[in-house]
C-alpha atoms as a PDB file:
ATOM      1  CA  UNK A   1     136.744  75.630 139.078  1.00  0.00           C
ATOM      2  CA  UNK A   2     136.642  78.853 141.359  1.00  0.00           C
ATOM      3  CA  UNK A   3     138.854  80.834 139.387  1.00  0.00           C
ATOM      4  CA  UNK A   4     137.725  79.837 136.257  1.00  0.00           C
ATOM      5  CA  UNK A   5     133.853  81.084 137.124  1.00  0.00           C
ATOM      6  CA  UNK A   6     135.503  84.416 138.864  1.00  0.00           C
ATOM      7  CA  UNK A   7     137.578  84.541 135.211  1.00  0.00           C
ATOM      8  CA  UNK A   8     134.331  84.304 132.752  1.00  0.00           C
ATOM      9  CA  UNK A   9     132.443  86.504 135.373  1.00  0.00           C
ATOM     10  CA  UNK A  10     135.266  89.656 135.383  1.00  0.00           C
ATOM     11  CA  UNK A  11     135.401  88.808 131.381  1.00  0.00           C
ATOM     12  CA  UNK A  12     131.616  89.008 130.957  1.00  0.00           C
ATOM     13  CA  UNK A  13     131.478  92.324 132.909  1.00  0.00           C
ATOM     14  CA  UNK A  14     134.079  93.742 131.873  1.00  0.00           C
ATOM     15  CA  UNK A  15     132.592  93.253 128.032  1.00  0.00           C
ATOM     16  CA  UNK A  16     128.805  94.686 129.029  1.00  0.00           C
ATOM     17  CA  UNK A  17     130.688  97.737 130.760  1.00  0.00           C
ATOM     18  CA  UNK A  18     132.186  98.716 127.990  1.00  0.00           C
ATOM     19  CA  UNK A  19     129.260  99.084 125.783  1.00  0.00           C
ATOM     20  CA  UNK A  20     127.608 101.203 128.684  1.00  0.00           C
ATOM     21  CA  UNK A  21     130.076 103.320 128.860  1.00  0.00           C
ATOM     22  CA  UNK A  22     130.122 104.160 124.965  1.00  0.00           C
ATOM     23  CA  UNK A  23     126.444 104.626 125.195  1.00  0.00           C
ATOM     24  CA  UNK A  24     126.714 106.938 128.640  1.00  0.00           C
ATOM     25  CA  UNK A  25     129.582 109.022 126.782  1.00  0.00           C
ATOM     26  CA  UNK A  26     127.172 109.382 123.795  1.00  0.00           C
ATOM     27  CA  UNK A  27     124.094 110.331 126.009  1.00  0.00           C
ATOM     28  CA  UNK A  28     126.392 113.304 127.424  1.00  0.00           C
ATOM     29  CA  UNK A  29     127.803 114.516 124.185  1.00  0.00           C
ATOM     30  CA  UNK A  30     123.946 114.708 123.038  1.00  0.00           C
ATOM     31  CA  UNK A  31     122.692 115.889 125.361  1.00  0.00           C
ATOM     32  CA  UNK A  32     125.772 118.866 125.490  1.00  0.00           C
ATOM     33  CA  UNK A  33     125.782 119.833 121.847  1.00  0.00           C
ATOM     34  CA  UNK A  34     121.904 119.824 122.083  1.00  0.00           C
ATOM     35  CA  UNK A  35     122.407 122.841 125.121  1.00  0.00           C
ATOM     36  CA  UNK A  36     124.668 124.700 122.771  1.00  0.00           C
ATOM     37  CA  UNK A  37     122.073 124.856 119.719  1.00  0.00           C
ATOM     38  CA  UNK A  38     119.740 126.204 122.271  1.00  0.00           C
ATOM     39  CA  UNK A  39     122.243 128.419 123.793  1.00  0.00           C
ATOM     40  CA  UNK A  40     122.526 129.641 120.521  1.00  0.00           C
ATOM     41  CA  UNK A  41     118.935 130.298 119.234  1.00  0.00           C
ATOM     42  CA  UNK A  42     118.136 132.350 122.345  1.00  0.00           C
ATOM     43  CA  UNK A  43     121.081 134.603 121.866  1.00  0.00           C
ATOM     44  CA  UNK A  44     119.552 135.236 118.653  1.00  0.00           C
ATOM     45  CA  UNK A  45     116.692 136.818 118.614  1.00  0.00           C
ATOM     46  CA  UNK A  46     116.052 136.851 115.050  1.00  0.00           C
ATOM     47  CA  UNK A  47     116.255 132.959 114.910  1.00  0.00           C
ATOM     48  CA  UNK A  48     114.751 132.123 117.992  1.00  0.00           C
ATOM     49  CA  UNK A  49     111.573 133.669 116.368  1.00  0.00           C
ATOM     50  CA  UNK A  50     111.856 132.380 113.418  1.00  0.00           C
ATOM     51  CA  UNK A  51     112.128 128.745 115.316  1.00  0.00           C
ATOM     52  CA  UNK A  52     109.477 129.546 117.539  1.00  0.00           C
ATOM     53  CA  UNK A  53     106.546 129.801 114.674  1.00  0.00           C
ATOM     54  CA  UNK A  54     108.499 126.960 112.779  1.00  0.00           C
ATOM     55  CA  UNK A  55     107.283 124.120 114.103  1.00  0.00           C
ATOM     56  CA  UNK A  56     107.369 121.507 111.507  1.00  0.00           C
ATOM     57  CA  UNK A  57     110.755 122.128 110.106  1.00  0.00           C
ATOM     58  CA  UNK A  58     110.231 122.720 106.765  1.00  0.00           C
ATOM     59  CA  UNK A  59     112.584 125.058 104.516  1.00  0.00           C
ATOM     60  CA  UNK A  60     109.579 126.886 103.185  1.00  0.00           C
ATOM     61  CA  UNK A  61     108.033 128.282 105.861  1.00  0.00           C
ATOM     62  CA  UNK A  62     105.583 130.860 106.219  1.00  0.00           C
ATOM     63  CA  UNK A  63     105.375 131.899 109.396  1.00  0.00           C
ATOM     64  CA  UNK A  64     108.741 132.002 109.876  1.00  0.00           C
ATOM     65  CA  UNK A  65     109.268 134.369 106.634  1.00  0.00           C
ATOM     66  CA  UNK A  66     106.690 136.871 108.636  1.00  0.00           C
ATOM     67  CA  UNK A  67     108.835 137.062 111.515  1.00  0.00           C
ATOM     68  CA  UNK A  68     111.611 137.837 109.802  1.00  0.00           C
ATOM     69  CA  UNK A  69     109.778 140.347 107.800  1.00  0.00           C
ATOM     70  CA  UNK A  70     108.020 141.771 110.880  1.00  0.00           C
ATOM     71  CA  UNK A  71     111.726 142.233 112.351  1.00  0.00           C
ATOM     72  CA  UNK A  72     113.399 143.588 109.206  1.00  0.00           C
ATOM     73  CA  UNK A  73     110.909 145.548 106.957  1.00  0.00           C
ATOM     74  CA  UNK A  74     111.285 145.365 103.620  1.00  0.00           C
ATOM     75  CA  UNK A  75     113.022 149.333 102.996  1.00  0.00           C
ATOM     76  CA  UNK A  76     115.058 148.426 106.023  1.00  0.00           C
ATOM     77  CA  UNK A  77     118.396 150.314 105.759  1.00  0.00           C
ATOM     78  CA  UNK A  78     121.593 147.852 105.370  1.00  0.00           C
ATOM     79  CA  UNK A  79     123.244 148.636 108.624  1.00  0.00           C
ATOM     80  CA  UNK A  80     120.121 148.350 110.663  1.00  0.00           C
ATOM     81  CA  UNK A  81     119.536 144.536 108.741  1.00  0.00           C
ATOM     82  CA  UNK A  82     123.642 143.784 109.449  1.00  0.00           C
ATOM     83  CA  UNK A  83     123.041 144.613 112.886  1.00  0.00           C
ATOM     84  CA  UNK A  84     120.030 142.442 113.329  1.00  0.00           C
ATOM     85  CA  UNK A  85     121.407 139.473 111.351  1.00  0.00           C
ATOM     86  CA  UNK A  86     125.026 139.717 112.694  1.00  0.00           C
END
């Protein structure tokens, strides 16, 4: 009777770890691909503004349509906007 409660208790763990360990995994891969979106928008300056005054997400946005114009002036020259935007 031992062995068969020791059986169903290995069996039972071993079937709740690997659930955790799915959801841990996930948690990490997040949480990593979430660092390299931010990674990205602050070595951007250009979008990092524009993120900064965009706060509710929306394609048409405002404020975020004045940074970018505040950066690159309409009149701007083309290399001076490929510079900014590359």
């Amino acid at each position: 009777m031992r062995k068969f409660v020791r059986i169903a208790l290995i069996l039972c763990l071993s079937v709740t770890a690997v659930p955790a360990v799915l959801f841990g995994s996930l948690q990490r891969w997040i949480w990593y691909k979430t660092a390299q979106v931010e990674s990205f928008y602050q070595e951007h300056r250009l979008l990092r503004e524009m993120r900064t005054v965009q706060a509710d997400s929306t394609n048409d946005s405002g404020p975020a349509r004045e940074v970018l114009l505040q950066i690159l002036p309409l009149g701007t020259d083309r290399e001076a906007a490929d510079a900014v935007l590359r």
